[in-house]
C-alpha atoms as a PDB file:
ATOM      1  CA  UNK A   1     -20.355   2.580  21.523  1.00  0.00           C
ATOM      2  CA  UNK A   2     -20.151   3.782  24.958  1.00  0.00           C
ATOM      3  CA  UNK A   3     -17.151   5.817  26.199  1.00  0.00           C
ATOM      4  CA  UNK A   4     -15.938   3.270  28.040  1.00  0.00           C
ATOM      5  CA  UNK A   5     -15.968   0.983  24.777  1.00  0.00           C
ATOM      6  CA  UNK A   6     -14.113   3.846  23.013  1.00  0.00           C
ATOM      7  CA  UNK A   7     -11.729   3.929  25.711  1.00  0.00           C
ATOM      8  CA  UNK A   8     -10.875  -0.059  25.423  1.00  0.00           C
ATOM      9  CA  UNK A   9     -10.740   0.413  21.840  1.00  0.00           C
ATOM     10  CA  UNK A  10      -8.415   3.311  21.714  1.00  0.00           C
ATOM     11  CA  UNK A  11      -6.312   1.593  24.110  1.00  0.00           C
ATOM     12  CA  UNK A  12      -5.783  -2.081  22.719  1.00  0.00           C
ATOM     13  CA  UNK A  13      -4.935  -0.196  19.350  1.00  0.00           C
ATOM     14  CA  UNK A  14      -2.346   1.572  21.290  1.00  0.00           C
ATOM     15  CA  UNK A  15      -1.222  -1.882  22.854  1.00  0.00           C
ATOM     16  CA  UNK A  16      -1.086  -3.138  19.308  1.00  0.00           C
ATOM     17  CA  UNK A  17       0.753  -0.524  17.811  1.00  0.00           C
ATOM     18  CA  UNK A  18       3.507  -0.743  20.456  1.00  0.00           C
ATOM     19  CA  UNK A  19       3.676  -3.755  20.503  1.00  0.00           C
ATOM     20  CA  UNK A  20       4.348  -3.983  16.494  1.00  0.00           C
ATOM     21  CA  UNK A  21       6.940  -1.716  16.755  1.00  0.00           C
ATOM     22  CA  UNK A  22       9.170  -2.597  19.737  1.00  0.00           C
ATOM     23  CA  UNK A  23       8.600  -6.509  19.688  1.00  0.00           C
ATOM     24  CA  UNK A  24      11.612  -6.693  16.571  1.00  0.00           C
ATOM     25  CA  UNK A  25      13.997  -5.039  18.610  1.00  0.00           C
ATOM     26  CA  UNK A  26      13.063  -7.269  21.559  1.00  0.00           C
ATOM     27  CA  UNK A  27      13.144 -10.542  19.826  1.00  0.00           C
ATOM     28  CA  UNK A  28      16.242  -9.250  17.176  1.00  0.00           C
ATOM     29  CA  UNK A  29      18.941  -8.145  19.296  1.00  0.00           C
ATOM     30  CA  UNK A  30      21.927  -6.105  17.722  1.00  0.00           C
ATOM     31  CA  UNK A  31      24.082  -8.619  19.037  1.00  0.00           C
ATOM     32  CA  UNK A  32      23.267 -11.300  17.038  1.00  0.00           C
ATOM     33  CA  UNK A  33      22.783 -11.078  12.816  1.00  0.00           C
ATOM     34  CA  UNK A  34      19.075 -11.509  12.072  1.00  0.00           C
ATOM     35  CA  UNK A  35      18.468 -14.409  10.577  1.00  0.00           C
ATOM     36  CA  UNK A  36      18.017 -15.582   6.582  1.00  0.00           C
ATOM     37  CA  UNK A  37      14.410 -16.103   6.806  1.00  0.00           C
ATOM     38  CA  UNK A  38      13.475 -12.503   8.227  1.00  0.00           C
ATOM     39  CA  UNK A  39      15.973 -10.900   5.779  1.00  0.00           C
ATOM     40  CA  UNK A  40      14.759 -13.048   2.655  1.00  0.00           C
ATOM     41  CA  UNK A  41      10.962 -11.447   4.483  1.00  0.00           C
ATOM     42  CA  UNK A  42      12.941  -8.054   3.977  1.00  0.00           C
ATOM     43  CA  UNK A  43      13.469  -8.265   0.355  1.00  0.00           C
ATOM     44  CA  UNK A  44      10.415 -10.173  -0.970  1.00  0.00           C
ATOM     45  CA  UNK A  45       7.532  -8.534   1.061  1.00  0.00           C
ATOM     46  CA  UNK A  46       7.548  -4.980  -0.555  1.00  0.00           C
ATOM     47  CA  UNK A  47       7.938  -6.215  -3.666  1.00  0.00           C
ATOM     48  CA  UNK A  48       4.798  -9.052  -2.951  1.00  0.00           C
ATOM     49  CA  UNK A  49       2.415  -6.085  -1.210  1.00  0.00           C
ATOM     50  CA  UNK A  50       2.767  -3.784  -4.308  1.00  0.00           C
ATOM     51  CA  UNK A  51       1.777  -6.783  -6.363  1.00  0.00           C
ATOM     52  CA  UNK A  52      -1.161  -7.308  -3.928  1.00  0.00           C
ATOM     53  CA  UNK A  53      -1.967  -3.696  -4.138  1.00  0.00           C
ATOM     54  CA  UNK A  54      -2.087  -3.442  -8.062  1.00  0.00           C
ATOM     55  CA  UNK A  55      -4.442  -6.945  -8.087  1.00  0.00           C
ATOM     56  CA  UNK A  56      -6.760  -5.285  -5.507  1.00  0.00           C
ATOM     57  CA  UNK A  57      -6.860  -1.737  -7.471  1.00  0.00           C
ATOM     58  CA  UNK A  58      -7.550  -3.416 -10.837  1.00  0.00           C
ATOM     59  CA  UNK A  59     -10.272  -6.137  -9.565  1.00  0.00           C
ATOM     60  CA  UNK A  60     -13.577  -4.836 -10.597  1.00  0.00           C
ATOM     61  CA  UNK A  61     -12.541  -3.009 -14.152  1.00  0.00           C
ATOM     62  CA  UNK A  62     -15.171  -3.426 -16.092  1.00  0.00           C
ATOM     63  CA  UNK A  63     -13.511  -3.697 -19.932  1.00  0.00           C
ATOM     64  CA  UNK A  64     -16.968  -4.022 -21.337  1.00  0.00           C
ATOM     65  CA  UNK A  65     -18.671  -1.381 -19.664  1.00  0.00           C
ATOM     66  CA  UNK A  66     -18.170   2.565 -19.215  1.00  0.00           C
ATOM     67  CA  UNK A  67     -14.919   3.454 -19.839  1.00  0.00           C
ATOM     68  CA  UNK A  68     -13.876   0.214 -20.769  1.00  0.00           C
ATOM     69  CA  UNK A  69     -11.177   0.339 -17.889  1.00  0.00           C
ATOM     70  CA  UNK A  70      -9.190   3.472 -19.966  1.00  0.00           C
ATOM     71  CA  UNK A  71      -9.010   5.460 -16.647  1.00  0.00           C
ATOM     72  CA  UNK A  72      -7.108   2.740 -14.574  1.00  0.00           C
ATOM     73  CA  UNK A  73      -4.849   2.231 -17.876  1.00  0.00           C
ATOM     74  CA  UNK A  74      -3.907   5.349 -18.144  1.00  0.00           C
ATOM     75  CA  UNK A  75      -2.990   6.083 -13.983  1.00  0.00           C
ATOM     76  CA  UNK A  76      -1.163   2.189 -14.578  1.00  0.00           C
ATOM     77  CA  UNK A  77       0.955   3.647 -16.963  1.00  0.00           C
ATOM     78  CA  UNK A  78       1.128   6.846 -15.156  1.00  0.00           C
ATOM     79  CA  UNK A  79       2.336   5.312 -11.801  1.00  0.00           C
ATOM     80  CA  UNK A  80       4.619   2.790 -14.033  1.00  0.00           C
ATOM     81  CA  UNK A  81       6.159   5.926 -16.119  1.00  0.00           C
ATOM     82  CA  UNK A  82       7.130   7.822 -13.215  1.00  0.00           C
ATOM     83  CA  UNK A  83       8.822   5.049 -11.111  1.00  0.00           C
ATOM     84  CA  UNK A  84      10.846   3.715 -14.432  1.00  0.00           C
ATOM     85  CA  UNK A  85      11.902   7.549 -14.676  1.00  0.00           C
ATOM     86  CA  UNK A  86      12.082   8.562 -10.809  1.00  0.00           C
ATOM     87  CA  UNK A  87      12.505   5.475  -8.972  1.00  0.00           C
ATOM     88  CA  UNK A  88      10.121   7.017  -5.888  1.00  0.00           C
ATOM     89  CA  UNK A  89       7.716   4.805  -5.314  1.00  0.00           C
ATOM     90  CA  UNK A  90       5.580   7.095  -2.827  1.00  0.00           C
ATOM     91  CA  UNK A  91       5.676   9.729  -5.697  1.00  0.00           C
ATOM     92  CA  UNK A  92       4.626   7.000  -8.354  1.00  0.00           C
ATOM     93  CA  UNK A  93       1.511   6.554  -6.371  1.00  0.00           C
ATOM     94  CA  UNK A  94       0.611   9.550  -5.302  1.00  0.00           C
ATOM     95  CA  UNK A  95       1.017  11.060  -8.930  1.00  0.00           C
ATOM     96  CA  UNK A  96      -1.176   7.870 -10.237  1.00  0.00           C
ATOM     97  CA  UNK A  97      -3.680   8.094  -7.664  1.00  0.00           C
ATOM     98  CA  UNK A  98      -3.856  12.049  -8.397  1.00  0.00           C
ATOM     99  CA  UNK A  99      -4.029  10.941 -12.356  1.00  0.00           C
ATOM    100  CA  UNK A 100      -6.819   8.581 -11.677  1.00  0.00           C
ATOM    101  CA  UNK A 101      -8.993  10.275  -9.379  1.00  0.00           C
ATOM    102  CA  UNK A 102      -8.845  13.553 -11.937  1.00  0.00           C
ATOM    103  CA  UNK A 103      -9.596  11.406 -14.979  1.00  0.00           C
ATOM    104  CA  UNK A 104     -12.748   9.753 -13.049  1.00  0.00           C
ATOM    105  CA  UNK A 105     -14.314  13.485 -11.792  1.00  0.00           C
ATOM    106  CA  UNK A 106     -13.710  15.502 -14.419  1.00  0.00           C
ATOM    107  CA  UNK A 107     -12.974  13.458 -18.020  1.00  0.00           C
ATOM    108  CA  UNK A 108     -14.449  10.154 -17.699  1.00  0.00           C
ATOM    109  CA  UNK A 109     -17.932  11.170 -16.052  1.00  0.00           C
END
């Protein structure tokens, strides 16, 4: 890439990113409520990208093979554990990706 390409590039992310973030408070104004559809968004998304997340994460464990899928068990119930106990979901991850990425270096080799 040239530096003019980088340029372009840097800047339409920019455009992109701004845009993301101030286009809801354009198109949702404070004075009127925000509307069902966007607030129904609001409560099913999270829940919907965490599912996505887990699905993605888990798609190529190999039960039959290696470790028979024990490491990804064991951060599962790690991440799962945590968030029953601490109800922080950045700190259920974190932990579980921690868990995982120790048990694939240094006990499942």
């Amino acid at each position: 890439m040239t530096v003019a390409e980088q340029l372009i590039t840097v800047a339409l992310c920019v455009v992109g990113t701004m845009a993301t973030r101030f286009l809801p408070f354009l198109v949702f104004s404070s004075k009127r409520p925000t509307p069902r559809y966007v607030q129904y968004l609001g409560k099913a998304l999270p829940a919907a990208i965490y599912a996505m997340l887990v699905v993605y994460c888990l798609k190529n464990v190999n039960i039959l093979g290696g470790s028979h899928g024990l490491p990804e068990l064991i951060a599962l119930a790690a991440v799962v554990g945590l968030h029953l106990w601490k109800r922080n979901t950045i700190l259920s991850i974190a932990v579980g990706t921690v868990v995982y990425m120790a048990l694939v270096q240094f006990v499942f080799v």
